[in-house]
PDB file of N, CA and C in Angstrom:
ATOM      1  N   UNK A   1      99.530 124.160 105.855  1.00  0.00           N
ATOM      2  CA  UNK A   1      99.609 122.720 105.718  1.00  0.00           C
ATOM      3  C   UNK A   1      98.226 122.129 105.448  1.00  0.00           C
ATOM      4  N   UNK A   2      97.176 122.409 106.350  1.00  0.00           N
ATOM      5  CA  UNK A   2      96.250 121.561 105.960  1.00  0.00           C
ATOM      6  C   UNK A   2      95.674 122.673 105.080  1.00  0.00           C
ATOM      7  N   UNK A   3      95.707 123.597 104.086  1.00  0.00           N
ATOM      8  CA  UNK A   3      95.317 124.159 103.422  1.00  0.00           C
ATOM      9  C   UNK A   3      95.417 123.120 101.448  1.00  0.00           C
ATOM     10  N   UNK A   4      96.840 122.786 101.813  1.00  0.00           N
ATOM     11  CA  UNK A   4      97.590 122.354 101.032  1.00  0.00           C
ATOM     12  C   UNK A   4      96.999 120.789 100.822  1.00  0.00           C
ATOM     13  N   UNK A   5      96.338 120.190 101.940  1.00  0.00           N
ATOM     14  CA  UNK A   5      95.746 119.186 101.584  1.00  0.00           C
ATOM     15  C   UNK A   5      94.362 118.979 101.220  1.00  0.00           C
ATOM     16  N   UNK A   6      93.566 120.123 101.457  1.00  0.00           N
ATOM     17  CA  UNK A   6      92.069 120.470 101.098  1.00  0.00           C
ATOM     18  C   UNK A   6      91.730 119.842  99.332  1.00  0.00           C
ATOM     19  N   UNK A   7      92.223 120.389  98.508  1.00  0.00           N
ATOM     20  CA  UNK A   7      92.555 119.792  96.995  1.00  0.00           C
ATOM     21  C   UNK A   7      92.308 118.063  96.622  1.00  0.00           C
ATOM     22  N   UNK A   8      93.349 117.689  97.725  1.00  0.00           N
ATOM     23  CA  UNK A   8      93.982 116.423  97.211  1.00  0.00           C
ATOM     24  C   UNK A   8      92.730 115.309  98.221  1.00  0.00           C
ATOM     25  N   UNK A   9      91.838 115.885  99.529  1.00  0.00           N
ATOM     26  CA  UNK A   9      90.816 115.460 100.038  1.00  0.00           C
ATOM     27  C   UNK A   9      89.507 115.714  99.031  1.00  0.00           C
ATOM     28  N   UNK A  10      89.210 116.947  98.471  1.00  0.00           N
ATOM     29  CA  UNK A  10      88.307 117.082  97.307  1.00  0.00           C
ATOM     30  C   UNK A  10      88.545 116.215  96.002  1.00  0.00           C
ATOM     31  N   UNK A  11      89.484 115.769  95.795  1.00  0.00           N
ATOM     32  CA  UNK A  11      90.396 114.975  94.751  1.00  0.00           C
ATOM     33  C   UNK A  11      89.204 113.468  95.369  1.00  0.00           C
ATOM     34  N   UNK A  12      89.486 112.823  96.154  1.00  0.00           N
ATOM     35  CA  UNK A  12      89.402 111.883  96.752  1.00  0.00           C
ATOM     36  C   UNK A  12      87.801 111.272  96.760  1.00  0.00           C
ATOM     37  N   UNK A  13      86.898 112.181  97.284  1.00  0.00           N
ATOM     38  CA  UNK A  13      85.778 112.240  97.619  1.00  0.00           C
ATOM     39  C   UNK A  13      84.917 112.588  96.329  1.00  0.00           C
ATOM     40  N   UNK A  14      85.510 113.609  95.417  1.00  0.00           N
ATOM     41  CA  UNK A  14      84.906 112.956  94.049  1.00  0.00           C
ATOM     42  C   UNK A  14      85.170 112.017  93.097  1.00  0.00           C
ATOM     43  N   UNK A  15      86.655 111.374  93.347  1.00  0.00           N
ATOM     44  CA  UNK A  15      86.549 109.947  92.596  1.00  0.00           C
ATOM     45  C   UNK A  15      85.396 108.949  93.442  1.00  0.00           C
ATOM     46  N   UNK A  16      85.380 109.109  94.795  1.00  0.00           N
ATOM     47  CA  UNK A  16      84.786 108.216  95.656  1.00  0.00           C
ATOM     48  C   UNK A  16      82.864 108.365  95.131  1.00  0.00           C
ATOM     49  N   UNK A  17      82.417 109.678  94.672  1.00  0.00           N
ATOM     50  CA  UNK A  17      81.294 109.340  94.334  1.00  0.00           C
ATOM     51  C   UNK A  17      81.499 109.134  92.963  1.00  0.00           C
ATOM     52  N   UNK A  18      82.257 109.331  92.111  1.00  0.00           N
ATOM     53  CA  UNK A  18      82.063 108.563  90.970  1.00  0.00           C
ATOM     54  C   UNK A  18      81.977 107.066  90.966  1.00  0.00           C
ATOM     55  N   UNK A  19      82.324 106.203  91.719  1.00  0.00           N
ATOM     56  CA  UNK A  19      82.620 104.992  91.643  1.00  0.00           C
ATOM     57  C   UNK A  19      81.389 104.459  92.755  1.00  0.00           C
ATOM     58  N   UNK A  20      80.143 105.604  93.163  1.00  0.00           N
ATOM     59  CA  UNK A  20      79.282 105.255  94.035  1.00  0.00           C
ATOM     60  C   UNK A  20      78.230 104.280  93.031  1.00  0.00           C
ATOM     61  N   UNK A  21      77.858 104.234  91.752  1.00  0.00           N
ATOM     62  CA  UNK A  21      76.846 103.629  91.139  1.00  0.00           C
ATOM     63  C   UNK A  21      77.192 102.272  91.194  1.00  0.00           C
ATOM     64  N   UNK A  22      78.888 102.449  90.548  1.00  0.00           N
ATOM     65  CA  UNK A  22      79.512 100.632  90.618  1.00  0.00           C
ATOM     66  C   UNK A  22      79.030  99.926  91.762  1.00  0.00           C
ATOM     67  N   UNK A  23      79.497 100.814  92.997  1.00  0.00           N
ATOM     68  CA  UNK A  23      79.200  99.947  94.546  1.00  0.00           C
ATOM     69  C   UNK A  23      77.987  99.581  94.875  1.00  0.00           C
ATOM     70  N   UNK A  24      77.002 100.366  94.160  1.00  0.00           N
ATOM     71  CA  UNK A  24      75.442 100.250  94.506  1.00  0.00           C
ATOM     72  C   UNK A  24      75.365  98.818  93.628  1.00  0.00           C
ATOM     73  N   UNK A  25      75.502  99.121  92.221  1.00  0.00           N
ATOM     74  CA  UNK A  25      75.331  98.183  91.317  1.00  0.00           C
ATOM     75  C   UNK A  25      75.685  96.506  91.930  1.00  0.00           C
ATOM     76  N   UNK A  26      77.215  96.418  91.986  1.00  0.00           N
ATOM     77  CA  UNK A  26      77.337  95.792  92.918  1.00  0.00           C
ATOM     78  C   UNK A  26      76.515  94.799  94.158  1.00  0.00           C
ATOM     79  N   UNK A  27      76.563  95.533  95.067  1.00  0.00           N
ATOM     80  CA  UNK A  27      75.472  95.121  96.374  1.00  0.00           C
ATOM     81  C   UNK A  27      74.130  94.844  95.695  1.00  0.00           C
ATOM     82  N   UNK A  28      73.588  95.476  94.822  1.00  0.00           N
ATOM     83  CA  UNK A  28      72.686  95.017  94.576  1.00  0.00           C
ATOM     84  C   UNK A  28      72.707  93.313  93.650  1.00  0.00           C
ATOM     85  N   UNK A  29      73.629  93.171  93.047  1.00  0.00           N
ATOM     86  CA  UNK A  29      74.087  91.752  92.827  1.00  0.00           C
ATOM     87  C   UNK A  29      73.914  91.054  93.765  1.00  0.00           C
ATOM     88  N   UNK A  30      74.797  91.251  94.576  1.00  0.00           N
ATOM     89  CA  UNK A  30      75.181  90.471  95.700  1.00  0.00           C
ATOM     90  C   UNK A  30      73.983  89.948  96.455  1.00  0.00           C
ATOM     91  N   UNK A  31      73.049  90.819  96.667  1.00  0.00           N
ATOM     92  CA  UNK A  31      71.691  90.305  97.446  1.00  0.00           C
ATOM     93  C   UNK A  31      70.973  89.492  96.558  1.00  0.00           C
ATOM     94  N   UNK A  32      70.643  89.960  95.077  1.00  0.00           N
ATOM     95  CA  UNK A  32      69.941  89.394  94.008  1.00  0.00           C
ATOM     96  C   UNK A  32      70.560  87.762  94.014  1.00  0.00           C
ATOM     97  N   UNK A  33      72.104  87.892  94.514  1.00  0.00           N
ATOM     98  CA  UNK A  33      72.548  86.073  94.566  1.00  0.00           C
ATOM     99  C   UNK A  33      72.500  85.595  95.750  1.00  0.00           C
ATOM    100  N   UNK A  34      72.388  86.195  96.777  1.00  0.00           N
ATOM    101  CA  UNK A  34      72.210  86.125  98.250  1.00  0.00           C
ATOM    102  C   UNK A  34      71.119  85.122  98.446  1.00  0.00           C
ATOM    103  N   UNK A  35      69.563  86.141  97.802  1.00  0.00           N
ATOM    104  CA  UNK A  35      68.535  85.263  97.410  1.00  0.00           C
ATOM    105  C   UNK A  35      68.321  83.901  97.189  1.00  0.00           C
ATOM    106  N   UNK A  36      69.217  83.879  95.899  1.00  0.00           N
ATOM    107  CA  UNK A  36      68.984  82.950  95.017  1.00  0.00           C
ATOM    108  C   UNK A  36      69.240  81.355  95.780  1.00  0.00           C
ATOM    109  N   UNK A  37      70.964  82.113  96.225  1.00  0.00           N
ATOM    110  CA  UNK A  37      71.614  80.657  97.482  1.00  0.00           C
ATOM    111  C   UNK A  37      70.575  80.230  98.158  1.00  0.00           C
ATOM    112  N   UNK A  38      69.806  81.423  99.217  1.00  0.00           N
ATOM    113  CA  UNK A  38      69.047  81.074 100.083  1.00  0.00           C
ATOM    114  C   UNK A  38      67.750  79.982  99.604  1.00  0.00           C
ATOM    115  N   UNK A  39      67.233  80.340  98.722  1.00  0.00           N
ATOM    116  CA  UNK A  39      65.912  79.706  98.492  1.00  0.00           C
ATOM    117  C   UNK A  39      66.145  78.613  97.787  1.00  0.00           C
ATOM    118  N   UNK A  40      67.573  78.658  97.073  1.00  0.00           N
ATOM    119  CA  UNK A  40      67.923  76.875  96.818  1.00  0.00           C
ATOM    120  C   UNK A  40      68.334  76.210  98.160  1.00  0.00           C
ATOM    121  N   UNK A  41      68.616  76.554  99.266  1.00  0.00           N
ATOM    122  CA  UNK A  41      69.291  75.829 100.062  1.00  0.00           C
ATOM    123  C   UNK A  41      67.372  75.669 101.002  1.00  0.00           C
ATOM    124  N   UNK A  42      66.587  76.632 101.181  1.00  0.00           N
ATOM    125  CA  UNK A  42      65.198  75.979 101.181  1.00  0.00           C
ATOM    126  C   UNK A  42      64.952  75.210 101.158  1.00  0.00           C
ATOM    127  N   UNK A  43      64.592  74.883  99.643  1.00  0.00           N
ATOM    128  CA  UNK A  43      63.919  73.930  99.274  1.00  0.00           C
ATOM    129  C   UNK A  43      64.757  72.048  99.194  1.00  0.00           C
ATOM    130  N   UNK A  44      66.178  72.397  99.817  1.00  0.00           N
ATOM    131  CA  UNK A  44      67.096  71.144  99.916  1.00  0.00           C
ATOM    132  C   UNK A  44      66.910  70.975 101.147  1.00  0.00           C
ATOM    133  N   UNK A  45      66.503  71.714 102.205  1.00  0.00           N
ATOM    134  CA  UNK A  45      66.294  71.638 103.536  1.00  0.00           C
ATOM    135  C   UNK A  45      65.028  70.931 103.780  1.00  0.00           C
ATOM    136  N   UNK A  46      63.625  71.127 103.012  1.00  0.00           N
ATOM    137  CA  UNK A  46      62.354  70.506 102.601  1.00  0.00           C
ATOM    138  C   UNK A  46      62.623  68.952 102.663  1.00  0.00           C
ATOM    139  N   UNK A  47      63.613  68.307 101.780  1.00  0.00           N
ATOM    140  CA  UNK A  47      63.841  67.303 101.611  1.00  0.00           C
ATOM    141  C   UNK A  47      64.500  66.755 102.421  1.00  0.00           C
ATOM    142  N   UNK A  48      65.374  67.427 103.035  1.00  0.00           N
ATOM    143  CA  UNK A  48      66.072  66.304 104.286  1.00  0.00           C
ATOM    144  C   UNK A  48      65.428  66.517 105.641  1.00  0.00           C
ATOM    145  N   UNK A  49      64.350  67.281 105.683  1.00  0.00           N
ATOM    146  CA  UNK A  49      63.481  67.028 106.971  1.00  0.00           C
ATOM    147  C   UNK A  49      62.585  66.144 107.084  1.00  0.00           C
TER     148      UNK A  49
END
């Protein structure tokens, strides 16, 4: 039985690193706009203090 599933777990774990660059790619967006929010909401904070 769990012989029979060894395959279909190797199956799994190399789609999972194929699709590792997207996820990096990704996150790395995400911070690059993370940034961006942050240091506009800065400099709006400047002004109402």
């Amino acid at each position: 039985m769990v012989a029979n599933s060894i395959p279909k777990v190797v199956q799994e774990v190399q789609s999972a690193n194929s699709k590792k660059h997207e996820w990096e790619c990704k996150k790395d967006n995400a911070l690059k706009r993370e940034e961006e929010i942050l240091s506009k909401f800065t400099r709006l904070k400047g002004v109402f203090l």
